[in-house]
N, C-alpha and C. Protein backbone atom coordinates (compact mmCIF):
# COMPACT_ATOMS: atom_id res chain seq x y z
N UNK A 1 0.85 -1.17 0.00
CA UNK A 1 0.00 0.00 0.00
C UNK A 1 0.90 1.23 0.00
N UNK A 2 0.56 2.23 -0.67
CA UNK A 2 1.47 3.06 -1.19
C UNK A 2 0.76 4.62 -0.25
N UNK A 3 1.58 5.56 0.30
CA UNK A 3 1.04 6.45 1.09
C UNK A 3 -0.35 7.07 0.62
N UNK A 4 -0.25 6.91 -0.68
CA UNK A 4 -1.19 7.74 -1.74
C UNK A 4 -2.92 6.86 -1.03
N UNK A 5 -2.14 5.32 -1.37
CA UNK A 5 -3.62 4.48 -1.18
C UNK A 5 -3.89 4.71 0.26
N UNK A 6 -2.66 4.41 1.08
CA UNK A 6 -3.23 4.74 3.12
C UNK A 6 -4.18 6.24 3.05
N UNK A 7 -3.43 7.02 2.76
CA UNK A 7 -4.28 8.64 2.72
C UNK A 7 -5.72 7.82 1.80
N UNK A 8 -5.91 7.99 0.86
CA UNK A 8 -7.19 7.67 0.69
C UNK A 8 -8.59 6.39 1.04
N UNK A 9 -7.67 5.68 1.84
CA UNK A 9 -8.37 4.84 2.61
C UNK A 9 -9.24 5.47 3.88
N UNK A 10 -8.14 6.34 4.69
CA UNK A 10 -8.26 7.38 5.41
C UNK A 10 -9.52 7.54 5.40
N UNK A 11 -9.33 8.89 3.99
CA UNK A 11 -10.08 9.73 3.77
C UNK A 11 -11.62 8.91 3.36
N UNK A 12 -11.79 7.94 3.32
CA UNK A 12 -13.31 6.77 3.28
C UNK A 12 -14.20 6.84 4.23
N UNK A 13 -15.14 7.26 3.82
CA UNK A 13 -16.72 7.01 4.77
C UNK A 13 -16.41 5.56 5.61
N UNK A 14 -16.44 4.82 4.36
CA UNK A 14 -16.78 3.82 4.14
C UNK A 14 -15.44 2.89 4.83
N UNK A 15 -14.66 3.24 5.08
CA UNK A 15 -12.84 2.52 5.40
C UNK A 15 -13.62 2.07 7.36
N UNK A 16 -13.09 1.08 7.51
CA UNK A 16 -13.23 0.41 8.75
C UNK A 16 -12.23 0.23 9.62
N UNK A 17 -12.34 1.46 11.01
CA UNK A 17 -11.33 1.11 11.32
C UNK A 17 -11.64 1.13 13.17
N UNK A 18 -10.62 0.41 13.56
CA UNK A 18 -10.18 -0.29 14.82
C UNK A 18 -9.20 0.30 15.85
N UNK A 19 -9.55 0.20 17.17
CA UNK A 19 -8.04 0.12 17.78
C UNK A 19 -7.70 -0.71 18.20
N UNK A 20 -6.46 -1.44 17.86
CA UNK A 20 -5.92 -2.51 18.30
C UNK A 20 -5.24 -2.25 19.92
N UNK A 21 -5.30 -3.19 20.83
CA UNK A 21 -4.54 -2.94 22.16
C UNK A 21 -3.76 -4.45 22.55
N UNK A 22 -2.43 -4.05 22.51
CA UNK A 22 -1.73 -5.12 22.99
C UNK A 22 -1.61 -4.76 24.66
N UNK A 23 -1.35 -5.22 25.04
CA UNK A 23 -1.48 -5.34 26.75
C UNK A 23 -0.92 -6.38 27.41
N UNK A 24 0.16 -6.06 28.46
CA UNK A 24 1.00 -7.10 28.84
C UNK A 24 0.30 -7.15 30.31
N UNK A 25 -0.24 -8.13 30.65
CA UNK A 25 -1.10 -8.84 32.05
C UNK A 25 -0.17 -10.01 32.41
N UNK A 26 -0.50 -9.94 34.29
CA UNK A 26 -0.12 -10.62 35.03
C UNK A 26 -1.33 -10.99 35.35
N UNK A 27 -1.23 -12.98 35.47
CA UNK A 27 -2.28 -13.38 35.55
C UNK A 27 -1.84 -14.73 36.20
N UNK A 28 -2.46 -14.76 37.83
CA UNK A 28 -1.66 -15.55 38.46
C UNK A 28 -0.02 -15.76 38.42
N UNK A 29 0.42 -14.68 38.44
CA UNK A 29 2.12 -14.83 38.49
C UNK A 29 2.80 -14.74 36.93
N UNK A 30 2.23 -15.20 36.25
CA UNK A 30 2.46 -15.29 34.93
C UNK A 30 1.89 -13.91 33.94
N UNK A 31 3.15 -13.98 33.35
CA UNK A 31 2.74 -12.09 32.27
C UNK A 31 2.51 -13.17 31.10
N UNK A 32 1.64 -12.58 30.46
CA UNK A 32 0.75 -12.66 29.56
C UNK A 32 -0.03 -11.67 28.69
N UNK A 33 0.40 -11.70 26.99
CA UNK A 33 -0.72 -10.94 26.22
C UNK A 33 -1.64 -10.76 25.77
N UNK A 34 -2.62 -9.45 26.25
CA UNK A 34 -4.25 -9.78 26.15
C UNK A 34 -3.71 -8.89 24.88
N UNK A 35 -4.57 -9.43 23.50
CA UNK A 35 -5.18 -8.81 22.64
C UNK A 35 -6.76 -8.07 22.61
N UNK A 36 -6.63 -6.74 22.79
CA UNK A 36 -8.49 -6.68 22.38
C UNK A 36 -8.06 -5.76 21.38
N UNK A 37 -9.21 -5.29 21.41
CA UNK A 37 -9.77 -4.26 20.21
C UNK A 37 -11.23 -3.21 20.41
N UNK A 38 -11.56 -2.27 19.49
CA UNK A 38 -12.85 -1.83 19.11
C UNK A 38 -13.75 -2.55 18.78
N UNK A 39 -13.41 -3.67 17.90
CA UNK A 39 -13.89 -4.81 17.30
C UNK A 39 -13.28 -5.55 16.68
N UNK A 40 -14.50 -6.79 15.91
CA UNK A 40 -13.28 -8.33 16.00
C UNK A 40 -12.33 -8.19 15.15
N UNK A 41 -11.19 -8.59 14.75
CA UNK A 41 -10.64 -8.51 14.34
C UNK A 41 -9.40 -9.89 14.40
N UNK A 42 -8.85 -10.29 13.09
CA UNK A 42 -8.10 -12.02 13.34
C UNK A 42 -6.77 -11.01 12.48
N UNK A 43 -5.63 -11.63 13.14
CA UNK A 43 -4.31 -10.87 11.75
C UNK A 43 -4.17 -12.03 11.08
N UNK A 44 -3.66 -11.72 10.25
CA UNK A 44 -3.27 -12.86 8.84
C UNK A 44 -2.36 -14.13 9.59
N UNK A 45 -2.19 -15.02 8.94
CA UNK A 45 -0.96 -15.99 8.32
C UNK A 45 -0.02 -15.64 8.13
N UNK A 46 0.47 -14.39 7.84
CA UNK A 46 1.60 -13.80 7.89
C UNK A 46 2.07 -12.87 8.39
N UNK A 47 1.30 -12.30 9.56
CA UNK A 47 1.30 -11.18 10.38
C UNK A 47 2.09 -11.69 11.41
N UNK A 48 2.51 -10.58 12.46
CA UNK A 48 3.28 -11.55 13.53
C UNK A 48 2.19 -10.41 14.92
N UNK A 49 1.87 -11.21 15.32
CA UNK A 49 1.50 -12.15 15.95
C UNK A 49 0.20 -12.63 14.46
N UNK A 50 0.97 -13.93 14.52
CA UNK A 50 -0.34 -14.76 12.92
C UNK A 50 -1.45 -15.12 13.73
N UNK A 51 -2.51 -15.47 13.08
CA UNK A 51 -3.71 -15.81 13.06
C UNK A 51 -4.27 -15.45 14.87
N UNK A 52 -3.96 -14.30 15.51
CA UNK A 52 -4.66 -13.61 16.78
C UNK A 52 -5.65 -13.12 16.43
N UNK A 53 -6.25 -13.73 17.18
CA UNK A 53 -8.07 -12.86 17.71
C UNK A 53 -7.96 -11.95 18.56
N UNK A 54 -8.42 -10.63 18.07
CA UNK A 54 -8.46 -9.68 19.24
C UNK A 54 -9.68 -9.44 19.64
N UNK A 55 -9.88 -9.51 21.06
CA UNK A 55 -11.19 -9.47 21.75
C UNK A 55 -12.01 -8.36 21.53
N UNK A 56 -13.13 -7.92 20.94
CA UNK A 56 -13.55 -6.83 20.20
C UNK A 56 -14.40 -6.14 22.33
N UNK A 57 -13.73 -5.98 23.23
CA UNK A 57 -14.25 -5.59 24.08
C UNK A 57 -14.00 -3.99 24.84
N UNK A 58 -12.92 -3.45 24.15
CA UNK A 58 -12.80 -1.67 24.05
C UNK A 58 -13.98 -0.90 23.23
N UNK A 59 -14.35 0.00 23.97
CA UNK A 59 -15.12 1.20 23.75
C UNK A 59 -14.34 2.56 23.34
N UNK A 60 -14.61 3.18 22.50
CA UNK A 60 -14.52 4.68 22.71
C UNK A 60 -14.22 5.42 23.92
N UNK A 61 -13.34 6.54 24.54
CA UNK A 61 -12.92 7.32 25.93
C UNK A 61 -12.65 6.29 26.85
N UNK A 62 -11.46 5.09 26.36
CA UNK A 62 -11.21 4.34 27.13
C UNK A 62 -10.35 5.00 28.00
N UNK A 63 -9.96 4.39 29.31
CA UNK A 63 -9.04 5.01 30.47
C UNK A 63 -8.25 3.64 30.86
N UNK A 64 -7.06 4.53 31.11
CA UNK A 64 -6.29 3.20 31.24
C UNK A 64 -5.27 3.69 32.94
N UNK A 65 -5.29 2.76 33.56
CA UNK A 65 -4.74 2.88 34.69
C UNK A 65 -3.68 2.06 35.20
N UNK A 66 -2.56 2.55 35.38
CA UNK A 66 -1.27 1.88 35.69
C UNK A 66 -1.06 1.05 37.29
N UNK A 67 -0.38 0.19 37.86
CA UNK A 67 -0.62 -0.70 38.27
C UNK A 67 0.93 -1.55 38.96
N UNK A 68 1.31 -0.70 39.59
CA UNK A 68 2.55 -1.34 40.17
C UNK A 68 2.52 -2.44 41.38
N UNK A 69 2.97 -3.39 40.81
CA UNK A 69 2.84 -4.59 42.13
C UNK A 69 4.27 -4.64 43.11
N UNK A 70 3.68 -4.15 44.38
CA UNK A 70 4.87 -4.61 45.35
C UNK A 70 5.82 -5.30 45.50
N UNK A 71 5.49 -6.19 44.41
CA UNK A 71 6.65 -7.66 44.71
C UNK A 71 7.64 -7.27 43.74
N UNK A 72 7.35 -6.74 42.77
CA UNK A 72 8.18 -6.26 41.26
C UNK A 72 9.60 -5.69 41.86
């Protein structure tokens, strides 16, 4: 895709777009990456991270709050 085509994708009523959120979670002791999103969304076969589902469970005026654990 050539800047010309990104800009006019952009510029689309019609263009569908997402926010992707990678997110590094501790979960029971163990770090771990939550994928979500705006909505669903799978990356390719050749994407890296390949064939991830991102959880379509972010809203719009999300807030995000940081989180230091004592033991760290």
């Amino acid at each position: 895709m050539t800047l010309a085509d990104y800009m006019a994708w952009l510029a689309s009523p019609n263009a569908i777009r997402l926010v992707l959120i990678e997110a590094k979670v501790n979960i029971a002791g163990v770090e771990q990456t939550a994928y979500l999103s705006t909505g669903a969304y799978v990356t390719g076969p050749s994407d890296t991270p390949a064939n991830t589902q991102y959880a379509p469970v972010a809203s719009n005026g999300i807030q995000f709050t940081e989180q230091i654990s004592p033991d760290d």
